[in-house]
PDB file of N, CA and C in Angstrom:
ATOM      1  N   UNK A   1    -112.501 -37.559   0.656  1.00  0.00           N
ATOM      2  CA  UNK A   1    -111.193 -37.379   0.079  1.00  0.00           C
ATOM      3  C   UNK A   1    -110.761 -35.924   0.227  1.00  0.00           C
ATOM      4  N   UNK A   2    -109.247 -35.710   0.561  1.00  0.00           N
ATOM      5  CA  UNK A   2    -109.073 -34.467   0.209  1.00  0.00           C
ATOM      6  C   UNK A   2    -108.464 -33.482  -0.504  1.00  0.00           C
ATOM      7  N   UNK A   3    -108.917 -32.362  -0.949  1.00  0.00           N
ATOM      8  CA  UNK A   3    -108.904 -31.552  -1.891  1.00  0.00           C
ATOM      9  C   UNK A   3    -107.800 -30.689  -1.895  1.00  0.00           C
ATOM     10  N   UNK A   4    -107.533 -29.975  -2.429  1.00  0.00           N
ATOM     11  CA  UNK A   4    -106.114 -29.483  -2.931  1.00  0.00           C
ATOM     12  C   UNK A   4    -106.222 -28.142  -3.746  1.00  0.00           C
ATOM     13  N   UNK A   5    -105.570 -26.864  -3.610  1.00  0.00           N
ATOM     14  CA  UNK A   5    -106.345 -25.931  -4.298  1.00  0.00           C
ATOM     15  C   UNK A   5    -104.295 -25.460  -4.755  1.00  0.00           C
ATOM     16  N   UNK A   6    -103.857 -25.404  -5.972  1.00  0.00           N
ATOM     17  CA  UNK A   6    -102.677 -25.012  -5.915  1.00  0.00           C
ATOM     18  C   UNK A   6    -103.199 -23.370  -6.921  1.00  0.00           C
ATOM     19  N   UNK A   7    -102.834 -22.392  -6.772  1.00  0.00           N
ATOM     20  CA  UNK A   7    -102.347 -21.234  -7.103  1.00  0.00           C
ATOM     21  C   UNK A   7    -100.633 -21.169  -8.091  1.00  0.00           C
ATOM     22  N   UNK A   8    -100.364 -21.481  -9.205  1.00  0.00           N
ATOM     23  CA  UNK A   8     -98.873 -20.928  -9.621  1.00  0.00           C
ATOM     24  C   UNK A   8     -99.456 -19.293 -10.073  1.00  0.00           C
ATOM     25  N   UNK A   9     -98.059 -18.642  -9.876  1.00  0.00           N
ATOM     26  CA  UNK A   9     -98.022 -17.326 -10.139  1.00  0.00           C
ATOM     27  C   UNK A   9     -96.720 -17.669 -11.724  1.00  0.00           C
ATOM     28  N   UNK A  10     -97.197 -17.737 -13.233  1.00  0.00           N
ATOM     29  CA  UNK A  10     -95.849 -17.822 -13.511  1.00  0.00           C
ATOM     30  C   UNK A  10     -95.254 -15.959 -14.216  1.00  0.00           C
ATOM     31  N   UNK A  11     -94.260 -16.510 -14.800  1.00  0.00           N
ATOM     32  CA  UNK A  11     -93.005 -15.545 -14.564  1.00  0.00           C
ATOM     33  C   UNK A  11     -93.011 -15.331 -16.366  1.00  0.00           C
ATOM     34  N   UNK A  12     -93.394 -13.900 -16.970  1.00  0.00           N
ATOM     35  CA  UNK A  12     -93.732 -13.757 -17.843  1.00  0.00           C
ATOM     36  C   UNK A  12     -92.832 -12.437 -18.541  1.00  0.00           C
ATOM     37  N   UNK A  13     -93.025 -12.154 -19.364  1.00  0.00           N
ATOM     38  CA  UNK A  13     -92.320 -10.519 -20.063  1.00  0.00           C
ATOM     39  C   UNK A  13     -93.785  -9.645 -19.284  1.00  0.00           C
ATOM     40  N   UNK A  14     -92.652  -8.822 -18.777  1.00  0.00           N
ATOM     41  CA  UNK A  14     -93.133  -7.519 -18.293  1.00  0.00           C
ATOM     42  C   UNK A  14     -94.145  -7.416 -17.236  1.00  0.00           C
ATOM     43  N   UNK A  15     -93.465  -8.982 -16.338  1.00  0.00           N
ATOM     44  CA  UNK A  15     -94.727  -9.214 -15.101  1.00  0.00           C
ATOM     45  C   UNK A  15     -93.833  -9.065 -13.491  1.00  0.00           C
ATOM     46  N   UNK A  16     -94.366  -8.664 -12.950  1.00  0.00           N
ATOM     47  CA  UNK A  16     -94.400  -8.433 -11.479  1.00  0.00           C
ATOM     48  C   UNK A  16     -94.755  -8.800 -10.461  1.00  0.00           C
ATOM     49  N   UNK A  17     -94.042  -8.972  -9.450  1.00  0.00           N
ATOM     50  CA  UNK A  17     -94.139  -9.982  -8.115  1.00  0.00           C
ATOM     51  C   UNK A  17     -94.073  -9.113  -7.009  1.00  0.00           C
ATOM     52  N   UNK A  18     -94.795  -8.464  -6.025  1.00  0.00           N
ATOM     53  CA  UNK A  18     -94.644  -8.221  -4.787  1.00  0.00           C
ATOM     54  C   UNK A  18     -94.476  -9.004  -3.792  1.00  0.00           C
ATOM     55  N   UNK A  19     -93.151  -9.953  -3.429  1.00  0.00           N
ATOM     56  CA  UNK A  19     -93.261 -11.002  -2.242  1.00  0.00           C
ATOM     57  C   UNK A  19     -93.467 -10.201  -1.015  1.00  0.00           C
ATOM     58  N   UNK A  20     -93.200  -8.817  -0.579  1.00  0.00           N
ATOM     59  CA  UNK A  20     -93.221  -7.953   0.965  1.00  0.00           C
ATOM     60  C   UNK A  20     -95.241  -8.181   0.821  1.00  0.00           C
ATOM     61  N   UNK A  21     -95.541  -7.447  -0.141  1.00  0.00           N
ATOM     62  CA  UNK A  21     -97.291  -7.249  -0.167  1.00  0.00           C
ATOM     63  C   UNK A  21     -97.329  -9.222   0.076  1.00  0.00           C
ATOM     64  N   UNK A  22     -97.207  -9.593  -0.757  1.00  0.00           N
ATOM     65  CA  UNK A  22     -98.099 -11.048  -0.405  1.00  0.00           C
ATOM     66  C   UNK A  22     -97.638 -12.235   0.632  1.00  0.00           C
ATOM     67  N   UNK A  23     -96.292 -11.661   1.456  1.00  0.00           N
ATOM     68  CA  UNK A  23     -96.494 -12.418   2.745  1.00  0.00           C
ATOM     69  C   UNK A  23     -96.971 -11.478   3.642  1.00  0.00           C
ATOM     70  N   UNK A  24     -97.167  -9.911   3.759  1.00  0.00           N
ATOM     71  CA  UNK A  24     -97.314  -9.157   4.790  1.00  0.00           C
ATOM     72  C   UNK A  24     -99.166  -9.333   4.574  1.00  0.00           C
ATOM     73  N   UNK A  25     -99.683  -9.013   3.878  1.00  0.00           N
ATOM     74  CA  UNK A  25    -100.862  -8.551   3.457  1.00  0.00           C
ATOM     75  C   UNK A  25    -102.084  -9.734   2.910  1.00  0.00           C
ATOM     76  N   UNK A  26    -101.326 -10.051   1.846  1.00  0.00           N
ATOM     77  CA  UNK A  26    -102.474 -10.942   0.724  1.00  0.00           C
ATOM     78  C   UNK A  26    -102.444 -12.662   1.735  1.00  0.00           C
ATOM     79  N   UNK A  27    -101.669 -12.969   2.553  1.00  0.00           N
ATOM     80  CA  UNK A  27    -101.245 -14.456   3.105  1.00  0.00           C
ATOM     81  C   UNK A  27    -102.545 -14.043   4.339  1.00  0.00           C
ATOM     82  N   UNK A  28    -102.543 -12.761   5.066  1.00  0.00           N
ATOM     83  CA  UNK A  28    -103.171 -12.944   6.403  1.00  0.00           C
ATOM     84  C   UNK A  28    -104.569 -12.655   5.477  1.00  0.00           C
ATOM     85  N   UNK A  29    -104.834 -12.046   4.292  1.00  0.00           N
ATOM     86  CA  UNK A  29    -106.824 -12.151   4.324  1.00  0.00           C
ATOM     87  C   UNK A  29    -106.685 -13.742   3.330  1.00  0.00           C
ATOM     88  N   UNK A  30    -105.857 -14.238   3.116  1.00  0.00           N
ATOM     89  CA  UNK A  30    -105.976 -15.820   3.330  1.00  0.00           C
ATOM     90  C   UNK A  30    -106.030 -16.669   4.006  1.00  0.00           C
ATOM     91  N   UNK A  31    -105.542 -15.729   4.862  1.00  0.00           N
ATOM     92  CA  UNK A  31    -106.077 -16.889   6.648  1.00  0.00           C
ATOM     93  C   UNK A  31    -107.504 -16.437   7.112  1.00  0.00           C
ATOM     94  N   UNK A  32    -107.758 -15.230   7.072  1.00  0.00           N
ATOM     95  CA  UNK A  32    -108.829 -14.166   7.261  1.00  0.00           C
ATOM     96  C   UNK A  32    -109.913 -15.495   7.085  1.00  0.00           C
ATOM     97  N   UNK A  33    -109.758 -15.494   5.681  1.00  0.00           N
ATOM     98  CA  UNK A  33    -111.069 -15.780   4.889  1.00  0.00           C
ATOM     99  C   UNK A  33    -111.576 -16.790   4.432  1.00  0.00           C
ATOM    100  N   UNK A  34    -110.549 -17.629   4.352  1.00  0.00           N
ATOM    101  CA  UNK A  34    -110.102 -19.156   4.025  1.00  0.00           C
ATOM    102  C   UNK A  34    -109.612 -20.358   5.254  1.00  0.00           C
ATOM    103  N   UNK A  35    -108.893 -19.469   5.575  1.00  0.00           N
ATOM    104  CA  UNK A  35    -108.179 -20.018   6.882  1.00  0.00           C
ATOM    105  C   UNK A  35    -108.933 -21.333   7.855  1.00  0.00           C
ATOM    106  N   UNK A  36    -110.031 -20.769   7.843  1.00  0.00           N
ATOM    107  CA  UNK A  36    -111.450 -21.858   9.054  1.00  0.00           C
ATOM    108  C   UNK A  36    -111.441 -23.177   8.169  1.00  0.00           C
ATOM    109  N   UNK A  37    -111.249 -23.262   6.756  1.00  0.00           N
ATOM    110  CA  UNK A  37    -111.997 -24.400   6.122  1.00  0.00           C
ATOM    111  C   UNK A  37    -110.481 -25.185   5.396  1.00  0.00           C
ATOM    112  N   UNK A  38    -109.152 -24.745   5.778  1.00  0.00           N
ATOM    113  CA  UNK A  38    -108.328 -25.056   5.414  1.00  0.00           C
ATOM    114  C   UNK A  38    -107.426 -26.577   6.378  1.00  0.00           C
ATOM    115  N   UNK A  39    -106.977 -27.063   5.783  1.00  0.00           N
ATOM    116  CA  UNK A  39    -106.403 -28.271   7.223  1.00  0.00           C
ATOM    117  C   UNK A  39    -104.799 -27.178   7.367  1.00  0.00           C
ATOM    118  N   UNK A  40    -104.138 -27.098   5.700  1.00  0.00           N
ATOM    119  CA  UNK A  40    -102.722 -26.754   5.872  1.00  0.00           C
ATOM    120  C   UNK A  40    -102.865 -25.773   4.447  1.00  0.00           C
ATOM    121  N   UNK A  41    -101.332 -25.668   4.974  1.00  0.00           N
ATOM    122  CA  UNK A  41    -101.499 -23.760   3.371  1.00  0.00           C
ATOM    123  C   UNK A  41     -99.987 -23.577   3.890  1.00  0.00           C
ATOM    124  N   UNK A  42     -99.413 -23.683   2.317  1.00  0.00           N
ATOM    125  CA  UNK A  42     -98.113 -23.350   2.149  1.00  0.00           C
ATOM    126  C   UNK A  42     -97.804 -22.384   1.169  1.00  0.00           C
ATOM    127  N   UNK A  43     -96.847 -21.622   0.728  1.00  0.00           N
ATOM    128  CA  UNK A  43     -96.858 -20.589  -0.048  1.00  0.00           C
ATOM    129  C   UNK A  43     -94.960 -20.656  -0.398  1.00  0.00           C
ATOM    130  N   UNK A  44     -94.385 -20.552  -1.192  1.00  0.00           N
ATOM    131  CA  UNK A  44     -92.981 -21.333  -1.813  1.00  0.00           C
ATOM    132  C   UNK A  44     -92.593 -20.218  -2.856  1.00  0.00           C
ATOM    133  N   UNK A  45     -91.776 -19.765  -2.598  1.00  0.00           N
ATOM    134  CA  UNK A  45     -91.316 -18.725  -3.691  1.00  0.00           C
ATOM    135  C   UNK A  45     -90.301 -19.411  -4.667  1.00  0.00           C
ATOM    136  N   UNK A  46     -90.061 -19.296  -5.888  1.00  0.00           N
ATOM    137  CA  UNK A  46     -89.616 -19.768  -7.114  1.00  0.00           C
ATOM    138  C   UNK A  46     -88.148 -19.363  -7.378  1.00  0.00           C
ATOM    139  N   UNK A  47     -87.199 -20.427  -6.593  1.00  0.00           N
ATOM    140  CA  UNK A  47     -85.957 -19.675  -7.186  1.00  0.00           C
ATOM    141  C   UNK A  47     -85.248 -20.368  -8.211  1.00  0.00           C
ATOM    142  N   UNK A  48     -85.638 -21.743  -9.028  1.00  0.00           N
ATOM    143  CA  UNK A  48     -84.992 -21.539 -10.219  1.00  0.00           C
ATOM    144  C   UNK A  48     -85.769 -23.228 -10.646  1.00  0.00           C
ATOM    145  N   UNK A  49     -85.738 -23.334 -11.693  1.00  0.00           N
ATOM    146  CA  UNK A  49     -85.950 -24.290 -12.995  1.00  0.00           C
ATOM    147  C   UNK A  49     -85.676 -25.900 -13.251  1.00  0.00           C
ATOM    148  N   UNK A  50     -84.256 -25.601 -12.234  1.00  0.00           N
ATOM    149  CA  UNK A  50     -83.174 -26.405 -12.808  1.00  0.00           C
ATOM    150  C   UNK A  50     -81.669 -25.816 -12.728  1.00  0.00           C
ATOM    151  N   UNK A  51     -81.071 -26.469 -12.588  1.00  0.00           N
ATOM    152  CA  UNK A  51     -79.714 -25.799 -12.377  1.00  0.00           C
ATOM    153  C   UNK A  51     -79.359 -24.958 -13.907  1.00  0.00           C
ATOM    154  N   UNK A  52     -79.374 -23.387 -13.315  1.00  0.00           N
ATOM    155  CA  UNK A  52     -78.490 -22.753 -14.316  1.00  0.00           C
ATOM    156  C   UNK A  52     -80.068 -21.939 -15.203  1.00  0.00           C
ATOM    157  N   UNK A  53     -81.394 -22.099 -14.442  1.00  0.00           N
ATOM    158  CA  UNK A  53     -82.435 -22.495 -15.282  1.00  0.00           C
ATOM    159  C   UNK A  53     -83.207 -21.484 -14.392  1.00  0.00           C
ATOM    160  N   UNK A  54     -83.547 -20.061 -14.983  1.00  0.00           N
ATOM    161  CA  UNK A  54     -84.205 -18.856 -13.873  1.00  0.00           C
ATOM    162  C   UNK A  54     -86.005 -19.864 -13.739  1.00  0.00           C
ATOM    163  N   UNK A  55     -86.201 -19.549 -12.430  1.00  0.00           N
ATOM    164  CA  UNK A  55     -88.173 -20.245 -12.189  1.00  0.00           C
ATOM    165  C   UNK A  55     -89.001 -19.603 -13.330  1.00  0.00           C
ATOM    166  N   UNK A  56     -89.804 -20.499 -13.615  1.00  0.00           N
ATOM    167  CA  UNK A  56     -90.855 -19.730 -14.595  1.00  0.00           C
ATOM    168  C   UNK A  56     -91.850 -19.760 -13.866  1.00  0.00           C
ATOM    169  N   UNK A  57     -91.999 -19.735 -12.193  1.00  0.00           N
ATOM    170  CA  UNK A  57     -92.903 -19.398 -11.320  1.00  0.00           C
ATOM    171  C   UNK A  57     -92.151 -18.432 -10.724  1.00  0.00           C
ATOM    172  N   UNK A  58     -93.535 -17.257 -10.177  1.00  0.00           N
ATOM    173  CA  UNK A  58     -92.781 -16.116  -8.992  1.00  0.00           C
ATOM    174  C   UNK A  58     -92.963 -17.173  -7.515  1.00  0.00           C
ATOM    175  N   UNK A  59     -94.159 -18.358  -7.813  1.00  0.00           N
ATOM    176  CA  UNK A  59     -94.832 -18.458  -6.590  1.00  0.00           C
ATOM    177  C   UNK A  59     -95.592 -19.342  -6.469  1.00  0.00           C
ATOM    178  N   UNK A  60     -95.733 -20.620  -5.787  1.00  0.00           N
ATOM    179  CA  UNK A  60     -96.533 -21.479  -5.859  1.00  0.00           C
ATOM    180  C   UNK A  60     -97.606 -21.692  -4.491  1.00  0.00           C
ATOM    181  N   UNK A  61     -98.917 -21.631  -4.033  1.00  0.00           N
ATOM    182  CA  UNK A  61     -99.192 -21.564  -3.004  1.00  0.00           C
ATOM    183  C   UNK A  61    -100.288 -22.545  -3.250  1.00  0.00           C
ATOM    184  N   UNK A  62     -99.739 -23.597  -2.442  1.00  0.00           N
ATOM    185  CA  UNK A  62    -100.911 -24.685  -2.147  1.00  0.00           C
ATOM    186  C   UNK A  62    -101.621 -24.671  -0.605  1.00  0.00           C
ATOM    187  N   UNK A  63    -103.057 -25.229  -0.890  1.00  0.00           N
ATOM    188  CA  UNK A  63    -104.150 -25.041   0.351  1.00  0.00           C
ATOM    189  C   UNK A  63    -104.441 -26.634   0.166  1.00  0.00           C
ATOM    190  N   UNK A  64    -104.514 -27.520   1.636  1.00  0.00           N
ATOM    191  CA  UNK A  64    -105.639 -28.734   1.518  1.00  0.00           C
ATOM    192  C   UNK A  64    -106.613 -28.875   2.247  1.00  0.00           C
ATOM    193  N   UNK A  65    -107.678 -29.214   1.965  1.00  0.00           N
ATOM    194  CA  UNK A  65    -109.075 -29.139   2.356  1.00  0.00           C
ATOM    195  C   UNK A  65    -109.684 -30.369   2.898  1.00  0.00           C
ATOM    196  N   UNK A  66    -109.935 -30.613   4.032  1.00  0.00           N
ATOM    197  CA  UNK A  66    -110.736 -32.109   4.621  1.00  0.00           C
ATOM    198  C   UNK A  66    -111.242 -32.625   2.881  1.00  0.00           C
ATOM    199  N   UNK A  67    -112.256 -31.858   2.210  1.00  0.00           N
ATOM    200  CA  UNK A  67    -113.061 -32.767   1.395  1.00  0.00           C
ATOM    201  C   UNK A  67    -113.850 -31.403   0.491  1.00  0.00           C
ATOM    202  N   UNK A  68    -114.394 -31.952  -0.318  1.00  0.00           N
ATOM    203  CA  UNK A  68    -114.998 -31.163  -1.462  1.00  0.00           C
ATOM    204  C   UNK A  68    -115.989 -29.725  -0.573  1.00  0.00           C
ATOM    205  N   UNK A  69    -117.183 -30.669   0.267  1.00  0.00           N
ATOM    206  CA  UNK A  69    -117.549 -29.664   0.964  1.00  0.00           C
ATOM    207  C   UNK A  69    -116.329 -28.207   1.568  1.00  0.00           C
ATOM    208  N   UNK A  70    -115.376 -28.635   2.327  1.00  0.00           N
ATOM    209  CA  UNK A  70    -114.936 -27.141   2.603  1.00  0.00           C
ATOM    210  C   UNK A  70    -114.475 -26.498   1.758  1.00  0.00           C
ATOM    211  N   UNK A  71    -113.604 -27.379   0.682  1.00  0.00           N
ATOM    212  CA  UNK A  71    -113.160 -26.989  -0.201  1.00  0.00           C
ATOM    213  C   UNK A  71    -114.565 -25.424  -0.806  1.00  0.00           C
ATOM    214  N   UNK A  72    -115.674 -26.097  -1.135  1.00  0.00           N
ATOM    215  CA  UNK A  72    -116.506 -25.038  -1.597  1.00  0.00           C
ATOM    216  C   UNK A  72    -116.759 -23.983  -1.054  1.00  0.00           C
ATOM    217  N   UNK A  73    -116.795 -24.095   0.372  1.00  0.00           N
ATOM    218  CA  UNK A  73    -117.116 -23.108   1.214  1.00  0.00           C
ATOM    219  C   UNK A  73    -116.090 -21.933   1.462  1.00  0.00           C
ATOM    220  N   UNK A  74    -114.439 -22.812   1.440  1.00  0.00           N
ATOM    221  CA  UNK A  74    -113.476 -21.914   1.279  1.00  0.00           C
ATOM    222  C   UNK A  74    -113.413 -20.348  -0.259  1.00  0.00           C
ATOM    223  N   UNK A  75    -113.939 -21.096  -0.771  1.00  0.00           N
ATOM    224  CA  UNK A  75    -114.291 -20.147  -2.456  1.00  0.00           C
ATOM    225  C   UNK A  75    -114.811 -19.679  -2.197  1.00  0.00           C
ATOM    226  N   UNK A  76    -115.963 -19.929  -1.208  1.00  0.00           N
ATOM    227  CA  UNK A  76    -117.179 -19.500  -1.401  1.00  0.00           C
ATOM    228  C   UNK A  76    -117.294 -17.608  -0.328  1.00  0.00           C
ATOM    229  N   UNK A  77    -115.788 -18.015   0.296  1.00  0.00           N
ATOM    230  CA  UNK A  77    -115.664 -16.805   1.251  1.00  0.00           C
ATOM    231  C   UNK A  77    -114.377 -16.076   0.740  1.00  0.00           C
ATOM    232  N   UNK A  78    -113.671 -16.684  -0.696  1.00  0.00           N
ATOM    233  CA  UNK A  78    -112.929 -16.008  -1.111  1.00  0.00           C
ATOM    234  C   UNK A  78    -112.743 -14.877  -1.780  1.00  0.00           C
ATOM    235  N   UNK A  79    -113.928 -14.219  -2.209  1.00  0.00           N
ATOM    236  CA  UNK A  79    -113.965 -12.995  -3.072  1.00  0.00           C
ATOM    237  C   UNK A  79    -112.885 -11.975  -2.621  1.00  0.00           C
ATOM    238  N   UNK A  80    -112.696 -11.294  -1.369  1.00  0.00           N
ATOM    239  CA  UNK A  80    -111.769 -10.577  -0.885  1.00  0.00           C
ATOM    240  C   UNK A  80    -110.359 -11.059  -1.381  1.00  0.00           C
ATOM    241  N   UNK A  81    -110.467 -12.403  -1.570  1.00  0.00           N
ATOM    242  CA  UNK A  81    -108.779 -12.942  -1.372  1.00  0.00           C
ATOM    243  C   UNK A  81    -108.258 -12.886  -3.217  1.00  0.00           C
ATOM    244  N   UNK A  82    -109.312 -13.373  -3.955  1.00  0.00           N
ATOM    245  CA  UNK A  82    -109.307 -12.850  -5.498  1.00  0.00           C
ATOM    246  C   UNK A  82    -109.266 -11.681  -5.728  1.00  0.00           C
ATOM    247  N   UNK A  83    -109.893 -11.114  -5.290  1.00  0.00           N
ATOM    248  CA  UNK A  83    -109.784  -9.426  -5.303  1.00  0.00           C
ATOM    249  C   UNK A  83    -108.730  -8.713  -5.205  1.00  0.00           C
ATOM    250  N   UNK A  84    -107.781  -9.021  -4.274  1.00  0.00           N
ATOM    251  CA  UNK A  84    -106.225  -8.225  -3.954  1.00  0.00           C
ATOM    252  C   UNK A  84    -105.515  -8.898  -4.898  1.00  0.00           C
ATOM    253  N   UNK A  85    -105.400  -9.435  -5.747  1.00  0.00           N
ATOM    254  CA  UNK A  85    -104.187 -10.169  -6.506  1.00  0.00           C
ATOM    255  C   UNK A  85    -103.490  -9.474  -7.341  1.00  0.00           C
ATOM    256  N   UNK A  86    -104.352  -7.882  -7.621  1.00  0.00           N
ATOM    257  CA  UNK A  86    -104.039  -6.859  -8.554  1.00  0.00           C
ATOM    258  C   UNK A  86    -102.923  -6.080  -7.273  1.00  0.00           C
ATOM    259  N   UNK A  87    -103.018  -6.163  -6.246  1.00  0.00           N
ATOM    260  CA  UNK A  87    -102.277  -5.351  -5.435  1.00  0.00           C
ATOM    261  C   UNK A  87    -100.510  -6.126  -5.206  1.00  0.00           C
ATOM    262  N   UNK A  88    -100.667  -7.406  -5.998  1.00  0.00           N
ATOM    263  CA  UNK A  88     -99.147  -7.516  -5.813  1.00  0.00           C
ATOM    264  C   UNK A  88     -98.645  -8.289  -7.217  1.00  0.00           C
ATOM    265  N   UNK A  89     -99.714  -8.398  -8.105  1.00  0.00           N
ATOM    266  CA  UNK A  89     -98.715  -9.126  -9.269  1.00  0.00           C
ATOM    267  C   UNK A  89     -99.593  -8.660 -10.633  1.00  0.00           C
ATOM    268  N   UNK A  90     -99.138  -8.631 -11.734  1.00  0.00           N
ATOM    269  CA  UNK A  90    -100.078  -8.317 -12.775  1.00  0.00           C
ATOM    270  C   UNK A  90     -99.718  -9.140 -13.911  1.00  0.00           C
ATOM    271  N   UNK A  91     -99.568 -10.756 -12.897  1.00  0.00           N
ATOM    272  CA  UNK A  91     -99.299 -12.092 -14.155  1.00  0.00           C
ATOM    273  C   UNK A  91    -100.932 -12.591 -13.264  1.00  0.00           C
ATOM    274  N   UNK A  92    -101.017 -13.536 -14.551  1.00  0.00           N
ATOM    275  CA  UNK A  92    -102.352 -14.042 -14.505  1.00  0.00           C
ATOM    276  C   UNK A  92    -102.175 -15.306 -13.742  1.00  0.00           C
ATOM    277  N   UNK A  93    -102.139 -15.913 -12.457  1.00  0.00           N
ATOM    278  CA  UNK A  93    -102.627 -16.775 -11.962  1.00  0.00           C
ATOM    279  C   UNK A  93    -103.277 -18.439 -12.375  1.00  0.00           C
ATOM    280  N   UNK A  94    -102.640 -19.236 -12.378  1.00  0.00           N
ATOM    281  CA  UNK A  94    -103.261 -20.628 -12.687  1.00  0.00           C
ATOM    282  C   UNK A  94    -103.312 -21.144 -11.817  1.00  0.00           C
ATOM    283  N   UNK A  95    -104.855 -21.659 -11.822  1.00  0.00           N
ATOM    284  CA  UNK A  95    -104.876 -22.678 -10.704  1.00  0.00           C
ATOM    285  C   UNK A  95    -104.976 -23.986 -11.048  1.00  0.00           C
ATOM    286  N   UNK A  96    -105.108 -24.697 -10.112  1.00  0.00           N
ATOM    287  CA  UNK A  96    -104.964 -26.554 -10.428  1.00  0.00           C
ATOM    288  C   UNK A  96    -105.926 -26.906  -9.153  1.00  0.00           C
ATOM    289  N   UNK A  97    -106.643 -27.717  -9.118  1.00  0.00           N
ATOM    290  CA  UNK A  97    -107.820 -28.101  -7.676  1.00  0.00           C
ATOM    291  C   UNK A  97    -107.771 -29.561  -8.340  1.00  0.00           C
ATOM    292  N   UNK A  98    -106.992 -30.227  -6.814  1.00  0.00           N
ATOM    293  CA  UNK A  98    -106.802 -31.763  -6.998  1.00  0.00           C
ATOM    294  C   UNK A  98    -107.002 -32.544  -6.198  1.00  0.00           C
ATOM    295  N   UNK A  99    -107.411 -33.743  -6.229  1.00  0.00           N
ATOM    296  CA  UNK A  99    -107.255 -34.895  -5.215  1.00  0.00           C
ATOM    297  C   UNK A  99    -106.163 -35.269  -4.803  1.00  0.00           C
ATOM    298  N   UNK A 100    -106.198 -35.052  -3.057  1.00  0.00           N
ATOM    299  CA  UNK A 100    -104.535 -35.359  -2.766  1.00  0.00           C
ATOM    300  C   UNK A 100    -104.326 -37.113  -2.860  1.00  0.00           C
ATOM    301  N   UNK A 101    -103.801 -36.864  -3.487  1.00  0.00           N
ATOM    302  CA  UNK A 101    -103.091 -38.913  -3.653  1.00  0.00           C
ATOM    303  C   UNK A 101    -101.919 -39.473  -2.519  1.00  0.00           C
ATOM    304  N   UNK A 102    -101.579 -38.596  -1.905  1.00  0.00           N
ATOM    305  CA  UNK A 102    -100.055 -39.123  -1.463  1.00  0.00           C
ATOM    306  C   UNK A 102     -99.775 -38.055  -0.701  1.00  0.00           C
TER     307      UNK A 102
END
């Protein structure tokens, strides 16, 4: 089955988004590092809620994975890619890791 790794960035008091740093920089040591064990990887910037309704995401970036195995292996070479997250945002990151259904 395959796996699913979503990243939201949300949108907080007194938080910050570098979109230039994290498509120039933080996207390629995600290909770097991740990239081999990935099938597809999208990355979606947050422009609103709902009509009339500002995003309470800066950023949503989903990865899918053949199956649990790469899935692990992808983490398992991610330290670099956790590591820079201080270099473009200083909101805390949620992730979600799912079975793709559909």
């Amino acid at each position: 089955m395959a796996v699913s790794l979503q990243v939201l960035y949300p949108v907080g008091a007194d938080t910050t988004f570098d979109y230039d740093y994290y498509t120039s920089t933080h996207m390629g040591l995600v290909e770097q590092h991740m990239g081999p064990f990935m099938t597809s990887v999208q990355a979606c910037k947050g422009l609103s809620g709902g009509p009339d309704t500002p995003p309470e995401f800066y950023a949503i970036f989903t990865a899918v994975f053949e199956d649990q195995e790469k899935f692990s292996e992808a983490m398992a070479a991610a330290a670099p890619v956790l590591a820079d997250i201080p270099n473009y945002t200083n909101t805390k990151p949620q992730m979600l890791i799912g079975e793709v259904i559909g």
